[in-house]
Protein backbone atom coordinates (compact mmCIF):
# COMPACT_ATOMS: atom_id res chain seq x y z
CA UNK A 1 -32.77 -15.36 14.31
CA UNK A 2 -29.72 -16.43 16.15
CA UNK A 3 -28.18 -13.88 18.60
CA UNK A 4 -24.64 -14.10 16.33
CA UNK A 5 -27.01 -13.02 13.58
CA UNK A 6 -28.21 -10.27 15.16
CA UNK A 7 -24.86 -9.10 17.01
CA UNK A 8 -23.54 -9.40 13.20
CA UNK A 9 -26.02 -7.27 11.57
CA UNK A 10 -25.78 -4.53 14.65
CA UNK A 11 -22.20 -4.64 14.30
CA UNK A 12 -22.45 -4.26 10.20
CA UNK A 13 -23.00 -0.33 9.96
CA UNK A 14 -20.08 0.47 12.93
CA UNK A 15 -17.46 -1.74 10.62
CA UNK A 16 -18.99 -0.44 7.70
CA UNK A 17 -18.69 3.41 9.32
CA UNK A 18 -14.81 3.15 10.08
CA UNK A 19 -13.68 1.28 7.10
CA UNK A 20 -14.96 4.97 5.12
CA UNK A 21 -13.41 6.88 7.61
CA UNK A 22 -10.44 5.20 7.58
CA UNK A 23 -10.04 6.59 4.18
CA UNK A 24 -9.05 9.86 6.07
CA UNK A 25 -5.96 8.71 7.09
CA UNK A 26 -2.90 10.48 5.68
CA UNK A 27 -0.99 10.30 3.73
CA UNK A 28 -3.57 10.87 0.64
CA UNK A 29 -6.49 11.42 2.61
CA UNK A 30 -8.48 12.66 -0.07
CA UNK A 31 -8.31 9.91 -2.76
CA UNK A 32 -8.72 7.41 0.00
CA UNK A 33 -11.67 8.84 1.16
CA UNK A 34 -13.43 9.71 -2.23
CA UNK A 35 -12.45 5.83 -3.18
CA UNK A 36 -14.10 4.71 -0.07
CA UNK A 37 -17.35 6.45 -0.98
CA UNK A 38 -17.19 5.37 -4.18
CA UNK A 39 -17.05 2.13 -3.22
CA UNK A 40 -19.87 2.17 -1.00
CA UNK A 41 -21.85 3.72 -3.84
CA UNK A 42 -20.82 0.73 -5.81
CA UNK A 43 -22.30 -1.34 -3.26
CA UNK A 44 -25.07 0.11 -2.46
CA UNK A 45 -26.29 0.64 -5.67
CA UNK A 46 -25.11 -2.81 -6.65
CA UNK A 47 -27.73 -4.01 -4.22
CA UNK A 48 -30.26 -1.64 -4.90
CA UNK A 49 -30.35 -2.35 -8.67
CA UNK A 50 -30.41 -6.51 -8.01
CA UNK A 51 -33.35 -5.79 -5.00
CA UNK A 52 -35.14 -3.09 -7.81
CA UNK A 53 -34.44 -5.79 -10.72
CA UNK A 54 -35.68 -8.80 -9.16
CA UNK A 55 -39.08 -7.41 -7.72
CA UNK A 56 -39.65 -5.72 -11.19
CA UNK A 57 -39.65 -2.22 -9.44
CA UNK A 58 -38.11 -0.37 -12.66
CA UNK A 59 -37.56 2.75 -11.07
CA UNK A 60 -35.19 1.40 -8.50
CA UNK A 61 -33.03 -0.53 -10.56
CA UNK A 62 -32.76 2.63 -12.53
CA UNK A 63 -31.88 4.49 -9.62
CA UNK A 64 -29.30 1.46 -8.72
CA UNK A 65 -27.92 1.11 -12.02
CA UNK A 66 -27.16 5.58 -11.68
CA UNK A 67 -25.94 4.66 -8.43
CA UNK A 68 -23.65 2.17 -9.15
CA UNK A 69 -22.16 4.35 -12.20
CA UNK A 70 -21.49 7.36 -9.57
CA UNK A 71 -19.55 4.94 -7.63
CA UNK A 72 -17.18 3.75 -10.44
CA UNK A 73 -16.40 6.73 -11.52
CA UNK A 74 -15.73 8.11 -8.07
CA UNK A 75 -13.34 5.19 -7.68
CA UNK A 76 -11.62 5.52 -10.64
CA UNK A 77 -11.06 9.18 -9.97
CA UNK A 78 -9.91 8.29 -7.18
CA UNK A 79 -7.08 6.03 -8.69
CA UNK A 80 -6.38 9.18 -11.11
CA UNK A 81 -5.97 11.28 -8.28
CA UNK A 82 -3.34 9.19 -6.05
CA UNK A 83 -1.67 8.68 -9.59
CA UNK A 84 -1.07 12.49 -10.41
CA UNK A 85 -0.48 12.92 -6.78
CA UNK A 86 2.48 10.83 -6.17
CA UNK A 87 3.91 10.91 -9.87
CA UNK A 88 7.61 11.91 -9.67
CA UNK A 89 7.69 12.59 -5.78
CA UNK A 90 7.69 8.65 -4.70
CA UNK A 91 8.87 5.24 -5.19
CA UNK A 92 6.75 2.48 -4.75
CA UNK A 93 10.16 0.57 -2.84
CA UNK A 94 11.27 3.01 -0.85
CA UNK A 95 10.02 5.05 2.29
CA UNK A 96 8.66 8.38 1.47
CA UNK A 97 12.15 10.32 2.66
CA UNK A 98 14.05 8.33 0.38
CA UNK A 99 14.76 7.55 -3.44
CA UNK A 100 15.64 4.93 -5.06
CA UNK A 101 18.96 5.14 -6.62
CA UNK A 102 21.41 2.56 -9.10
CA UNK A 103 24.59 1.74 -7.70
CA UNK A 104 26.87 1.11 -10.07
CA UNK A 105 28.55 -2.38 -10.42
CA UNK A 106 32.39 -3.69 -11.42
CA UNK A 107 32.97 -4.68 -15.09
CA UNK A 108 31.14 -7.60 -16.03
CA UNK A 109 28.42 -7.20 -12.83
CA UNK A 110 24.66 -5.96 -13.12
CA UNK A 111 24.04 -2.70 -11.08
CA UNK A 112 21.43 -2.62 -8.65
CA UNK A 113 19.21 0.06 -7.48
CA UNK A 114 18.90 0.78 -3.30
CA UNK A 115 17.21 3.25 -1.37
CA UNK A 116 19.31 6.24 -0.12
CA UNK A 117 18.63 9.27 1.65
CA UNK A 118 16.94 12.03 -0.38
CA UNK A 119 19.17 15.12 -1.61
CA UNK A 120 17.95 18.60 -0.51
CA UNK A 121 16.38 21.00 -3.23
């Protein structure tokens, strides 16, 4: 094996490690993070399934194919999540201490919507 191999496949569970922990990072730390899992569920049990499938160990592509459902579901809770969680408090164009507001136009022009300083409660 050559040594770029082998640096690549020591390096594999350290990138792997803070790619899921970057999922932490706020804001929306906790849908990042429970997508992140999910998607290492997905492949994990991706591969598990394929290695379980191929070698006809049934038991193990079972337990892949379970695995592999967990994940999707985590991921697309996940997606549910960040969706109720920023519903009516952001705008995808603007920062997150702003809102996006239309500006009216003269007769004859199209308004135009810009992002202004949000209004206290």
């Amino acid at each position: 094996m050559s040594p770029v191999r082998r640096l690549a496949r020591a390096c594999l569970p350290l990138v792997l490690a803070g790619l899921l922990g970057a999922g932490c990072a706020r804001p929306y730390a906790g849908p990042k993070t429970l997508a992140a899992l999910g998607a290492g569920l997905l492949a994990a049990g991706g591969t598990t399934w394929v290695v379980g499938d191929r070698g006809h160990h049934d038991n193990l592509a079972t337990a892949g194919m379970v695995t592999t459902a967990l994940g999707a579901v985590a991921v697309f809770a996940a997606g549910g999540w960040l969706a109720i969680g920023v519903a009516c408090e952001e705008d995808p164009d603007c920062p997150r201490n702003e809102e996006c507001r239309e500006i009216p136009a003269p007769p004859g022009g199209y308004p135009y919507r810009q992002c202004m300083p949000r209004q206290g409660p």
